[in-house]
Protein backbone atom coordinates (compact mmCIF):
# COMPACT_ATOMS: atom_id res chain seq x y z
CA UNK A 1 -132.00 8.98 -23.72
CA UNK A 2 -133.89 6.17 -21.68
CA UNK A 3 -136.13 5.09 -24.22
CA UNK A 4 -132.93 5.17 -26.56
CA UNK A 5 -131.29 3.02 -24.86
CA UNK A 6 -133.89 0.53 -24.05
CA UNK A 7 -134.34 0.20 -27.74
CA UNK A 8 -130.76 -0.58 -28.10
CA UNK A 9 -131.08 -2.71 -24.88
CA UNK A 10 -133.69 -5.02 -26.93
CA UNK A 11 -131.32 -5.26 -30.01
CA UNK A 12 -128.86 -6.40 -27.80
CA UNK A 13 -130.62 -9.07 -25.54
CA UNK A 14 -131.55 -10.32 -29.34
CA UNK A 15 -127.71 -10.92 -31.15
CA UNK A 16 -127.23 -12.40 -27.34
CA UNK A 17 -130.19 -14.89 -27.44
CA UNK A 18 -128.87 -17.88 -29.31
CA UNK A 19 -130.52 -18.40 -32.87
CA UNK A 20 -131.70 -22.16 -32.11
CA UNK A 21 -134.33 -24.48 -31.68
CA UNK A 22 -134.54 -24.00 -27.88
CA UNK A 23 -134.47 -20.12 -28.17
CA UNK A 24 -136.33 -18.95 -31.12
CA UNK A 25 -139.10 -18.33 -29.34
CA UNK A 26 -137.80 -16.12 -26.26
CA UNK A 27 -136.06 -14.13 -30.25
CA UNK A 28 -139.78 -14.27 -31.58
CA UNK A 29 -140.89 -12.51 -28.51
CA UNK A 30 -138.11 -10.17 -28.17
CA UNK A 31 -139.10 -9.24 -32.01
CA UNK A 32 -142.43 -8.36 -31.32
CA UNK A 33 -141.57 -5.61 -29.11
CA UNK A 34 -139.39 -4.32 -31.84
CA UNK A 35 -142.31 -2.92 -34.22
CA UNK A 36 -142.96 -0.08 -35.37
CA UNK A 37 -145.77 0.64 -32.94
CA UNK A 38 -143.70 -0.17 -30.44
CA UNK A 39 -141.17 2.13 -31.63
CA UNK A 40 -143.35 5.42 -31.56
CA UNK A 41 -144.75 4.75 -27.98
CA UNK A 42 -140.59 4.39 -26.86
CA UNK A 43 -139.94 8.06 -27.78
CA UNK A 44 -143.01 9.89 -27.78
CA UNK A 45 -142.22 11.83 -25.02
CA UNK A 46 -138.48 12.42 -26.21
CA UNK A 47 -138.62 14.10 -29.31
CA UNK A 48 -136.34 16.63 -27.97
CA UNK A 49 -133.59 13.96 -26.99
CA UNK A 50 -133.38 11.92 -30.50
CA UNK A 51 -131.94 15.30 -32.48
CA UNK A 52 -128.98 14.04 -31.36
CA UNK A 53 -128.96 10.91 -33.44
CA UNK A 54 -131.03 12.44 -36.09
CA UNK A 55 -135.11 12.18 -36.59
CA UNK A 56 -137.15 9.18 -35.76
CA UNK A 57 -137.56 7.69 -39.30
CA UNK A 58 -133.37 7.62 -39.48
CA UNK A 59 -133.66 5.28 -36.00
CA UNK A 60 -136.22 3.75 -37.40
CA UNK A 61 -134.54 2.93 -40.58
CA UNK A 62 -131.32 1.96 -38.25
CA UNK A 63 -133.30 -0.76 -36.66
CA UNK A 64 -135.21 -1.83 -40.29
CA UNK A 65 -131.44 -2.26 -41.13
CA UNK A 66 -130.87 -4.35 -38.41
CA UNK A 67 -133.76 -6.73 -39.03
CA UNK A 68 -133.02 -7.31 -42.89
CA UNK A 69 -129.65 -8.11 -41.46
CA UNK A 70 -130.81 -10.76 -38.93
CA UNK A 71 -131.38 -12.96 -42.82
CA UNK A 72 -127.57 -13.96 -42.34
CA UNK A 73 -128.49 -16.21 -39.26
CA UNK A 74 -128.38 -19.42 -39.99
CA UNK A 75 -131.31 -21.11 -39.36
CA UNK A 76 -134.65 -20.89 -41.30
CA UNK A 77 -137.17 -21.41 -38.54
CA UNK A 78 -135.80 -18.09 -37.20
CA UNK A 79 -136.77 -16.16 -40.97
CA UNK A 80 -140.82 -16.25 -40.91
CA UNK A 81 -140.50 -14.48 -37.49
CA UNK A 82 -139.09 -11.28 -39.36
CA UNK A 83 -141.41 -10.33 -41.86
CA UNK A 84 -143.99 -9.61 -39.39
CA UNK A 85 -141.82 -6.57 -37.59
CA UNK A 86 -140.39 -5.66 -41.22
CA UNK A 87 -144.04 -5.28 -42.57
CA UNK A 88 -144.47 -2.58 -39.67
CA UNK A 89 -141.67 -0.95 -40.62
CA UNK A 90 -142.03 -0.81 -44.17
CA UNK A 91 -145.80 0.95 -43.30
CA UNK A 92 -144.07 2.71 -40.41
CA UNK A 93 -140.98 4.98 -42.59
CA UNK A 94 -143.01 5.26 -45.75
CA UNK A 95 -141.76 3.69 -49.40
CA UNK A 96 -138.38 5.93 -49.66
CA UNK A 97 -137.15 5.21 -45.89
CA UNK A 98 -137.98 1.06 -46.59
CA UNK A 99 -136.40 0.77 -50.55
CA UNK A 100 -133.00 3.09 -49.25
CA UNK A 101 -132.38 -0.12 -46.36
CA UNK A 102 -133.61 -3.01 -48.92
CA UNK A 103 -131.32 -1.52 -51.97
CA UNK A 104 -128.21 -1.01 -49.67
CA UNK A 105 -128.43 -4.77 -48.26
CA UNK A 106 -129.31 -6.13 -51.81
CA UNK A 107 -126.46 -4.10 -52.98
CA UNK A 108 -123.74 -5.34 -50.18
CA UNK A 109 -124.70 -8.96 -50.78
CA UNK A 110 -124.50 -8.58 -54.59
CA UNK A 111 -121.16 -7.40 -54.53
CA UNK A 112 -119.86 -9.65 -52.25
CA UNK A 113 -121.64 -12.47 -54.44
CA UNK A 114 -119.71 -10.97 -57.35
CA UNK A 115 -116.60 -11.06 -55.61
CA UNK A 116 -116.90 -14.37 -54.25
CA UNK A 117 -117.00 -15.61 -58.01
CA UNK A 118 -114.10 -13.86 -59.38
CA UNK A 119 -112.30 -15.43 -56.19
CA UNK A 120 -113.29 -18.45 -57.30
CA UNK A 121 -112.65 -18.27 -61.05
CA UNK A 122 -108.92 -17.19 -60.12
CA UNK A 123 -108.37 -20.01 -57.57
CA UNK A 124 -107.37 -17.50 -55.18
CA UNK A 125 -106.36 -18.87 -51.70
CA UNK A 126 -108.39 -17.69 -48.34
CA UNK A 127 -107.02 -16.96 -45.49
CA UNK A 128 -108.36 -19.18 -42.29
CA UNK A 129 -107.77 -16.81 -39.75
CA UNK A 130 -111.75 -17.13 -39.12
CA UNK A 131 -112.03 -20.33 -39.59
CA UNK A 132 -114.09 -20.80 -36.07
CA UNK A 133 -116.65 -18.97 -37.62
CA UNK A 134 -118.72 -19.86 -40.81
CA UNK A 135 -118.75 -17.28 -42.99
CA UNK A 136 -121.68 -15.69 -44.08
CA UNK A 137 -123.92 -17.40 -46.57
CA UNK A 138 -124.91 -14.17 -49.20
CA UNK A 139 -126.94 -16.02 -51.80
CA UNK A 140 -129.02 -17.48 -48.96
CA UNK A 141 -129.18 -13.78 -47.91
CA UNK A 142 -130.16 -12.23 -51.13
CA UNK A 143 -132.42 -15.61 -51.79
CA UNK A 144 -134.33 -14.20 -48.26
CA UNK A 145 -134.50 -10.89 -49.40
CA UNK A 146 -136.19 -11.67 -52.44
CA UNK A 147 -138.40 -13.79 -50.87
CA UNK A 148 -139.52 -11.21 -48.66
CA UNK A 149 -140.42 -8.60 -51.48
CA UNK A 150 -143.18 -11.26 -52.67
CA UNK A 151 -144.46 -12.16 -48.43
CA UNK A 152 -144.73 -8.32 -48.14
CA UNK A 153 -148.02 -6.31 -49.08
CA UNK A 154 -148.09 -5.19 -52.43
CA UNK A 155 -149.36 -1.87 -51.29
CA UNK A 156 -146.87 -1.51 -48.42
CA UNK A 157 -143.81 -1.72 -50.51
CA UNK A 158 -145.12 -0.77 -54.27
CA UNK A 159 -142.39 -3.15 -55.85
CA UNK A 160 -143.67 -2.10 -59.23
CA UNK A 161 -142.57 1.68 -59.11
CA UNK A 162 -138.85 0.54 -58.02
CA UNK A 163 -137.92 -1.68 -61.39
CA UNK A 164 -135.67 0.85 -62.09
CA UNK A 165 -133.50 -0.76 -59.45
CA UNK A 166 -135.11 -4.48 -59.86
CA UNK A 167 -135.30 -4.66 -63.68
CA UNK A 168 -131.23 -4.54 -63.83
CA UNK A 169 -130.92 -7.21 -60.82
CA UNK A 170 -133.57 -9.36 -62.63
CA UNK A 171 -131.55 -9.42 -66.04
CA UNK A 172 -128.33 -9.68 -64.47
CA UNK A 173 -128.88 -12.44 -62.50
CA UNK A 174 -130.35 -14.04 -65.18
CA UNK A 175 -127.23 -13.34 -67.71
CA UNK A 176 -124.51 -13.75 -65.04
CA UNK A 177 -125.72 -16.69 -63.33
CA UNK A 178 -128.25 -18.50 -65.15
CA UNK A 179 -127.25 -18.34 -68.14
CA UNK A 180 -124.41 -20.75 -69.10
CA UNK A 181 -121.82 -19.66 -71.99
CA UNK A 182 -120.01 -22.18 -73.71
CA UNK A 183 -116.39 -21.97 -72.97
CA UNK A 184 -115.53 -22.48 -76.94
CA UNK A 185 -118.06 -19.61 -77.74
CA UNK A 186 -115.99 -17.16 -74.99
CA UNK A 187 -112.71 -17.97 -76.31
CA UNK A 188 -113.59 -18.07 -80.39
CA UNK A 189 -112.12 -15.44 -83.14
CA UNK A 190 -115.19 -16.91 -85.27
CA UNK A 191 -117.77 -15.41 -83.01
CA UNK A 192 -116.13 -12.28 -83.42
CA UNK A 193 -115.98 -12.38 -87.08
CA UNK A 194 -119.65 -13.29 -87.24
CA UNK A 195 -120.95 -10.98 -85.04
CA UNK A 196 -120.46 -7.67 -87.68
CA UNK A 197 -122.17 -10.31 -90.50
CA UNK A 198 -125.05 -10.74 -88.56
CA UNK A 199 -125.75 -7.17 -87.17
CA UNK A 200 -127.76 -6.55 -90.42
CA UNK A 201 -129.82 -9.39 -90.31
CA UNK A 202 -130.94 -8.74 -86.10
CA UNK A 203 -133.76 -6.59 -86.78
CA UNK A 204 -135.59 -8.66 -89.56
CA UNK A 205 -135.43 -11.89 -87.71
CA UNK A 206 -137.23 -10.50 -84.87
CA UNK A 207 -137.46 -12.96 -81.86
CA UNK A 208 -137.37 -16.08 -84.34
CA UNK A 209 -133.38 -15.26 -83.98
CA UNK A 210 -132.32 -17.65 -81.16
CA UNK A 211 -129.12 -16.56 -79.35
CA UNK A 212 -127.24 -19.21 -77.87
CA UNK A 213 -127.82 -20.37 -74.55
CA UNK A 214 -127.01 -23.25 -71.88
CA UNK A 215 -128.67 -23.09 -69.03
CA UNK A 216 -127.24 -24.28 -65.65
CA UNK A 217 -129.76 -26.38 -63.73
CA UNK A 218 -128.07 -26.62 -61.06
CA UNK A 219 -127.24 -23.67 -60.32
CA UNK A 220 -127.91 -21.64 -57.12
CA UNK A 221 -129.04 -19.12 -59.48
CA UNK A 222 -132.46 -21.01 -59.64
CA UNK A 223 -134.19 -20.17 -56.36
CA UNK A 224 -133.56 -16.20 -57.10
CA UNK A 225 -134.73 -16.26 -60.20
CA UNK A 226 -137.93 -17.74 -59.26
CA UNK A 227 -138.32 -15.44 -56.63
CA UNK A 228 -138.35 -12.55 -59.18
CA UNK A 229 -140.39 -14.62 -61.72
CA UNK A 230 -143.01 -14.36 -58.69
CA UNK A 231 -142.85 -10.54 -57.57
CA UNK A 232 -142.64 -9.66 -61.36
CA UNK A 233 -145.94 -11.84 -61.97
CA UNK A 234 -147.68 -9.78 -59.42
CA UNK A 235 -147.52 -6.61 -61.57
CA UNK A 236 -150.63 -5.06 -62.83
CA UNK A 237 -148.89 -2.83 -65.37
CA UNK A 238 -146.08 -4.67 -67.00
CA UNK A 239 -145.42 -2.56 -70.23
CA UNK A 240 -144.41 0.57 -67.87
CA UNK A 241 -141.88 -1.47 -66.20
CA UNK A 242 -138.17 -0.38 -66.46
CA UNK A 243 -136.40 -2.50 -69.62
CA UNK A 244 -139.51 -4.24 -70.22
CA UNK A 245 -138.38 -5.66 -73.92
CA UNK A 246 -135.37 -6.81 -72.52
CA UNK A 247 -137.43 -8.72 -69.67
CA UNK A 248 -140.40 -9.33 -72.01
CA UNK A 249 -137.46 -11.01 -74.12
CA UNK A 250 -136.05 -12.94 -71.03
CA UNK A 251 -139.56 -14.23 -70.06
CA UNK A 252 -139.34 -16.22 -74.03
CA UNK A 253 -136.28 -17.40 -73.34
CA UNK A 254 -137.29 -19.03 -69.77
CA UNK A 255 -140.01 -20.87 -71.54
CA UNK A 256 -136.82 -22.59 -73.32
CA UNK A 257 -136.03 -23.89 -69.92
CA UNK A 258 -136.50 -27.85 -68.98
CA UNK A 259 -138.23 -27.32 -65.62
CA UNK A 260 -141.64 -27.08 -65.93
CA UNK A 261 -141.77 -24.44 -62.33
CA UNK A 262 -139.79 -21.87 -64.17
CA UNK A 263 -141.92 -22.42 -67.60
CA UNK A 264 -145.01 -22.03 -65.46
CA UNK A 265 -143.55 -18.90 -63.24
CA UNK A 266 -142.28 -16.92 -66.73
CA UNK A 267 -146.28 -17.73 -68.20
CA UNK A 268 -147.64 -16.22 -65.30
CA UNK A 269 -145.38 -12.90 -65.95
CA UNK A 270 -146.76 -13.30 -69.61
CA UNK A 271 -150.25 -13.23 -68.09
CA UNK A 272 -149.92 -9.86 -66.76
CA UNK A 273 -150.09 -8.57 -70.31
CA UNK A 274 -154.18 -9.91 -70.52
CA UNK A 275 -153.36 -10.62 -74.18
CA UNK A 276 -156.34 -11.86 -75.82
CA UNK A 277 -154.31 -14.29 -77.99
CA UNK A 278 -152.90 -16.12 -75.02
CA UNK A 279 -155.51 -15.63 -71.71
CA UNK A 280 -158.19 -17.91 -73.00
CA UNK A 281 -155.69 -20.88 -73.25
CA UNK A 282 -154.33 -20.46 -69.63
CA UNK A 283 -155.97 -23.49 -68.05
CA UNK A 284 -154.99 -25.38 -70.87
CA UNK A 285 -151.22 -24.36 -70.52
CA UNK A 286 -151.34 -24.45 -67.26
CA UNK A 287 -152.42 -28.51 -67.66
CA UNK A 288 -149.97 -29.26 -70.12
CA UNK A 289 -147.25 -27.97 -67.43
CA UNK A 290 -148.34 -30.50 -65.57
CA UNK A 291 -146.37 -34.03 -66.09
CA UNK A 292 -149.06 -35.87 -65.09
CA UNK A 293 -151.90 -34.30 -67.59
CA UNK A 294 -149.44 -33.29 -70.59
CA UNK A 295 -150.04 -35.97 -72.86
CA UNK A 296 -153.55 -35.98 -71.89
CA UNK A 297 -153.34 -31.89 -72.72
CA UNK A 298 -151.05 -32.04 -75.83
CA UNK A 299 -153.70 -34.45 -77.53
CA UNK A 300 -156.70 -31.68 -76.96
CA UNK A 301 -154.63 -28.81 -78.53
CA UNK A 302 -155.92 -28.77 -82.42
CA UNK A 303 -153.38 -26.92 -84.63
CA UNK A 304 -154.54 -28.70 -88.01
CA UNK A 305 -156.21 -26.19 -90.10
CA UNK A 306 -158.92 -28.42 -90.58
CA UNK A 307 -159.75 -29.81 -87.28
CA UNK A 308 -159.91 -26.55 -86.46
CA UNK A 309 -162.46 -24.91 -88.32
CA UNK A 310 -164.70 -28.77 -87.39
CA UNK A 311 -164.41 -27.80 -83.79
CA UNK A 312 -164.91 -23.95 -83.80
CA UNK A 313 -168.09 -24.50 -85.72
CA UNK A 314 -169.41 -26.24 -83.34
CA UNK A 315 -168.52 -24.76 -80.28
CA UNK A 316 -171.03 -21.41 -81.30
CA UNK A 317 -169.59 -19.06 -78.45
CA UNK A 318 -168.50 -21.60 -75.30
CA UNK A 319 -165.62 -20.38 -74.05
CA UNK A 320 -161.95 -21.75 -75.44
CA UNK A 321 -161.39 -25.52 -74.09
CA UNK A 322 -164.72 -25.71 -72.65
CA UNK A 323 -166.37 -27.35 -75.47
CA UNK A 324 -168.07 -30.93 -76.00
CA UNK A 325 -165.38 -32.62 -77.01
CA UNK A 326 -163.10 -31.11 -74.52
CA UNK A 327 -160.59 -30.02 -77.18
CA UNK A 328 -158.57 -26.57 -77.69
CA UNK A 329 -159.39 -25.16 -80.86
CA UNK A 330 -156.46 -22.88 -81.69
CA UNK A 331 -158.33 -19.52 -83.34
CA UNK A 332 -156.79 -18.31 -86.91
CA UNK A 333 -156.25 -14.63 -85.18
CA UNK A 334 -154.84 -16.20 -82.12
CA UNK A 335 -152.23 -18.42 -83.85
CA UNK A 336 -149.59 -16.05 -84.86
CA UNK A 337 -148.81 -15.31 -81.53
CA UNK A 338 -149.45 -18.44 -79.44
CA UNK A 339 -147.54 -20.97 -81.87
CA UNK A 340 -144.34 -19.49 -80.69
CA UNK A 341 -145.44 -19.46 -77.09
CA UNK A 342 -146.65 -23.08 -77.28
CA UNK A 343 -143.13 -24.63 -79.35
CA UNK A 344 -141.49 -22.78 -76.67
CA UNK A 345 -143.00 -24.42 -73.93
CA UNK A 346 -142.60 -28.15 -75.61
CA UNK A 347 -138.96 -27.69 -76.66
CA UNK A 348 -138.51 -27.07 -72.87
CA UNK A 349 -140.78 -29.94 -72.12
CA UNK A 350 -138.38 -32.43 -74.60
CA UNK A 351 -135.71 -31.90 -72.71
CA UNK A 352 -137.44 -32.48 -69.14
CA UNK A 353 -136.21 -35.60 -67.56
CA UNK A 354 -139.26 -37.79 -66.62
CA UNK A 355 -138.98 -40.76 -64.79
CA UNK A 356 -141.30 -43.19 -66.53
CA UNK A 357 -142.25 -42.73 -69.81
CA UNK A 358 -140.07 -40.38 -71.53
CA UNK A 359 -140.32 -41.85 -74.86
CA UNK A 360 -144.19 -41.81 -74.92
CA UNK A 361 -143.70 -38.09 -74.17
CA UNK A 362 -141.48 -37.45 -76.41
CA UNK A 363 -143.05 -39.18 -79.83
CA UNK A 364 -146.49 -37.32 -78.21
CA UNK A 365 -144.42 -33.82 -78.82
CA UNK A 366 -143.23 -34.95 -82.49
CA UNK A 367 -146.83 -36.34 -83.35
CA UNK A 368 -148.26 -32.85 -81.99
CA UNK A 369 -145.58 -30.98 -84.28
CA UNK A 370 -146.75 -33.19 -87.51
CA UNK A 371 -149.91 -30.76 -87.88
CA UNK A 372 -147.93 -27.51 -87.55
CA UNK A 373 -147.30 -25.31 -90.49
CA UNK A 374 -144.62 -25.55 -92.13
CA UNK A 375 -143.04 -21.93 -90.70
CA UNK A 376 -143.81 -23.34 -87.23
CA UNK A 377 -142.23 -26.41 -87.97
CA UNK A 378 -139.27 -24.16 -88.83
CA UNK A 379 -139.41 -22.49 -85.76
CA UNK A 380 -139.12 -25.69 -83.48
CA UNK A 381 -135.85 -26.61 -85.33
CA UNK A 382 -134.36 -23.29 -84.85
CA UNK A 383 -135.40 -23.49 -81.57
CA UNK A 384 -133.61 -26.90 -81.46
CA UNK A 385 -130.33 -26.41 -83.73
CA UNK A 386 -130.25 -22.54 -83.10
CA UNK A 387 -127.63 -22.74 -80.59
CA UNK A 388 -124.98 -24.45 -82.52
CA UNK A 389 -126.27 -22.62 -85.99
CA UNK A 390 -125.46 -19.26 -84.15
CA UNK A 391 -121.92 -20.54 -82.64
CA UNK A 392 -120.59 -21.27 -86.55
CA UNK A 393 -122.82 -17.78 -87.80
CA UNK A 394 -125.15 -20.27 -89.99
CA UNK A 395 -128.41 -18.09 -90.76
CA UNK A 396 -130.26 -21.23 -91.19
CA UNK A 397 -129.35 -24.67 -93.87
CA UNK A 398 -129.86 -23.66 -97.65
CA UNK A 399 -131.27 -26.00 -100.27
CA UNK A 400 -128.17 -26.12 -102.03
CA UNK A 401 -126.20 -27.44 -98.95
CA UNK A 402 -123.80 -24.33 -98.39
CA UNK A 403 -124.91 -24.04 -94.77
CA UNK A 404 -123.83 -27.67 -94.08
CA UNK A 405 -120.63 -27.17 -95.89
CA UNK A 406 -119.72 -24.64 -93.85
CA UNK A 407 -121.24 -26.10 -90.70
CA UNK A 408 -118.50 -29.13 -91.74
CA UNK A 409 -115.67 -27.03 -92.62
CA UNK A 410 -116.21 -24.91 -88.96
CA UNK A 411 -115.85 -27.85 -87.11
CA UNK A 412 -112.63 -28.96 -89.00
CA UNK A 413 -111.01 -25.63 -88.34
CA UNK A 414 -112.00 -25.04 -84.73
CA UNK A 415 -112.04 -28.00 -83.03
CA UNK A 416 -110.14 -30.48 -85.39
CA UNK A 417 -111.45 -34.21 -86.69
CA UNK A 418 -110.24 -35.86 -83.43
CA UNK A 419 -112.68 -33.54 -81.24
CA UNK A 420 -115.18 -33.12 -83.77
CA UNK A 421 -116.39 -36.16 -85.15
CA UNK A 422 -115.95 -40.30 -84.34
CA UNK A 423 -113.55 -41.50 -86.43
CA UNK A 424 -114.63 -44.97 -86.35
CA UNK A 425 -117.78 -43.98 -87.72
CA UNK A 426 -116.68 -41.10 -90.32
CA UNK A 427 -113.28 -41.03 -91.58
CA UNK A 428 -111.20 -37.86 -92.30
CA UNK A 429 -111.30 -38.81 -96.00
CA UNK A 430 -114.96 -39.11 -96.33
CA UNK A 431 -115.56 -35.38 -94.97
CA UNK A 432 -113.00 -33.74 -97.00
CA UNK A 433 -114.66 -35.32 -99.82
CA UNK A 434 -118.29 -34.21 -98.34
CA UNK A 435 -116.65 -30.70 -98.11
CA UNK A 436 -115.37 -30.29 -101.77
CA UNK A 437 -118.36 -31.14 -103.56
């Protein structure tokens, strides 16, 4: 009971120690004789005594609990000094004993996170009986937690045989809190009449059907989500992951996304797959992410039919993007499939705010787009007008103009000529005549 209670005597003299810049150190020292090692030499000898609270590894996971909790203190100088006793501990109670304490914090914080938000979205009032006290911070707790999965060892913790548990935290952060709905979409009777008239049409559109999405960047979402862009990019076997189209489909969707961090962070996840279509054109991507090479980039990528056969003719087996003339010749086999990746990547790369030079950038993107087929072309504009095509259930524009008559008549019905349109550019009469022709 000696040893127990000098174990309890060190977790103590820690929540005591003030978690500041003059005592971090005296809590870094305190930590260190908190590992796992540690642990074993404090009841070697008292085997006998600990039935009483239950076997080692349940201590041991007592105290793991306690140091994944120790993320709520406030102060980040304080949250490198933890991994190093949580590593021990990890190796120490085996891969059950360390996922049962990660899942049950991840799971408290999530809920309260949830919570929190439905508070919020009711205006609810809160009580400020403890307001003395800050309240603790969750999403910097689950951000923490996160972040520790990826400092970890890969072989300590084996994050890739526990996506049954990460796969559905992965998507739903990403849906719940990334992902921005239009208010008019949640509140419209036409969504709900289109939905049943495009059921049918899902499965032969394949990925080229572009839901509608708004994504918040600003949210606090952000920082998580690149977290888990990072431990999922570490996998060696994606395919066997738990709701891998559904994450394969989220990683598309990402490259949508007007920060250039997040495009690069959902490639690398791509990666993992060692497609042959996309690997060879990594350090090219991986340039053209870059703000300060992506002209430069753009420029080398050769999508014209022609210019492609010229260069691959002469580049007689050097590897992709190494050749003389330092362009990318796009391969006929490898097209198909890296197209979409590519669009992708500059529809996100349109929309990126750049501080000098946006324009250059931008005619560089519609210059690059002249060369592509004409289904590729079509692509980019769904990618571009999908969102609102989807919100009015327009398939795409027809040659005889039905889609835009409808697309007209939508916006007269649902949000009115006032909210719709500028009247002192287009009056009502000239779109009710546009309409009945």
């Amino acid at each position: 009971m000696e040893s127990v209670k000098e174990l309890f005597a060190i977790l103590i003299e820690v929540e005591e120690c003030p978690a500041d810049f003059n005592n971090y150190r005296q809590r870094a020292q305190l930590l260190r004789r908190l590992k796992f090692t540690s642990f074993e030499k404090i009841f070697s000898d008292t085997t006998n005594n600990i039935k009483e609270f239950g076997n080692g590894t349940n201590i041991a996971m007592l105290v793991l609990d306690w140091l994944l909790a120790q993320f709520y203190e406030r102060f980040t100088l304080y949250w490198p000094l933890l991994v190093e006793p949580i590593e021990s501990y990890a190796r120490g109670i085996g891969f059950e004993g360390f996922w049962n304490c990660f899942e049950n914090a991840m799971d408290s914080c999530w809920e309260m996170i949830f919570e929190m938000k439905k508070e919020k979205e009711g205006d609810s009032t809160c009580d400020n009986e403890s307001s003395q006290q800050l309240p603790p911070d969750f999403k910097a707790f689950r951000l923490q937690l996160l972040r520790l999965l990826i400092k970890l060892p890969i072989n300590a913790i084996k994050p890739e045989k526990r996506t049954n548990y990460l796969s559905p935290k992965f998507l739903r952060l990403y849906s719940e809190e990334f992902v921005q709905i239009d208010e008019f979409i949640n509140t419209s009777k036409m969504e709900e009449e289109n939905e049943e008239s495009n059921t049918n049409n899902d499965d032969d559109q394949g990925r080229e059907c572009i839901r509608p999405l708004n994504f918040n960047s600003k949210t606090e979402a952000i920082k998580p989500l690149k977290a888990m862009l990072s431990l999922f990019g570490k996998f060696n076997n994606p395919k066997q992951i738990y709701k891998e189209e559904e994450i394969k489909e989220m990683y598309y969707e990402l490259l949508l996304v007007n920060e250039s961090e997040i495009q690069r962070l959902a490639l690398g996840c791509l990666y993992c797959y060692k497609y042959n279509w996309l690997t060879p054109y990594r350090s090219s991507l991986e340039r053209l992410l870059n703000e300060k090479s992506f002209r430069e980039q753009l420029v080398l990528f050769s999508v014209d039919s022609q210019q492609t056969e010229a260069l691959s003719s002469e580049q007689h087996g050097r590897t992709v993007g190494k050749n003389s003339s330092n362009a990318v010749p796009l391969l006929d086999e490898h097209r198909k499939d890296f197209i979409p990746i590519l669009l992708r990547i500059l529809y996100g790369s349109l929309h990126t705010h750049v501080p000098q030079r946006g324009k250059a950038r931008r005619i560089a993107i519609f210059r690059f787009l002249a060369n592509c087929f004409s289904d590729e072309l079509q692509l980019f504009l769904q990618l571009m007008f999908g969102p609102i095509c989807s919100f009015f259930g327009i398939r795409r524009f027809g040659n005889d103009g039905s889609g835009l008559k409808y697309f007209l008549l939508a916006i007269i019905l649902k949000w009115g000529l006032s909210r719709g349109l500028v009247l002192s550019i287009l009056s009502c009469s000239e779109i009710h005549c546009n309409i009945s022709l």
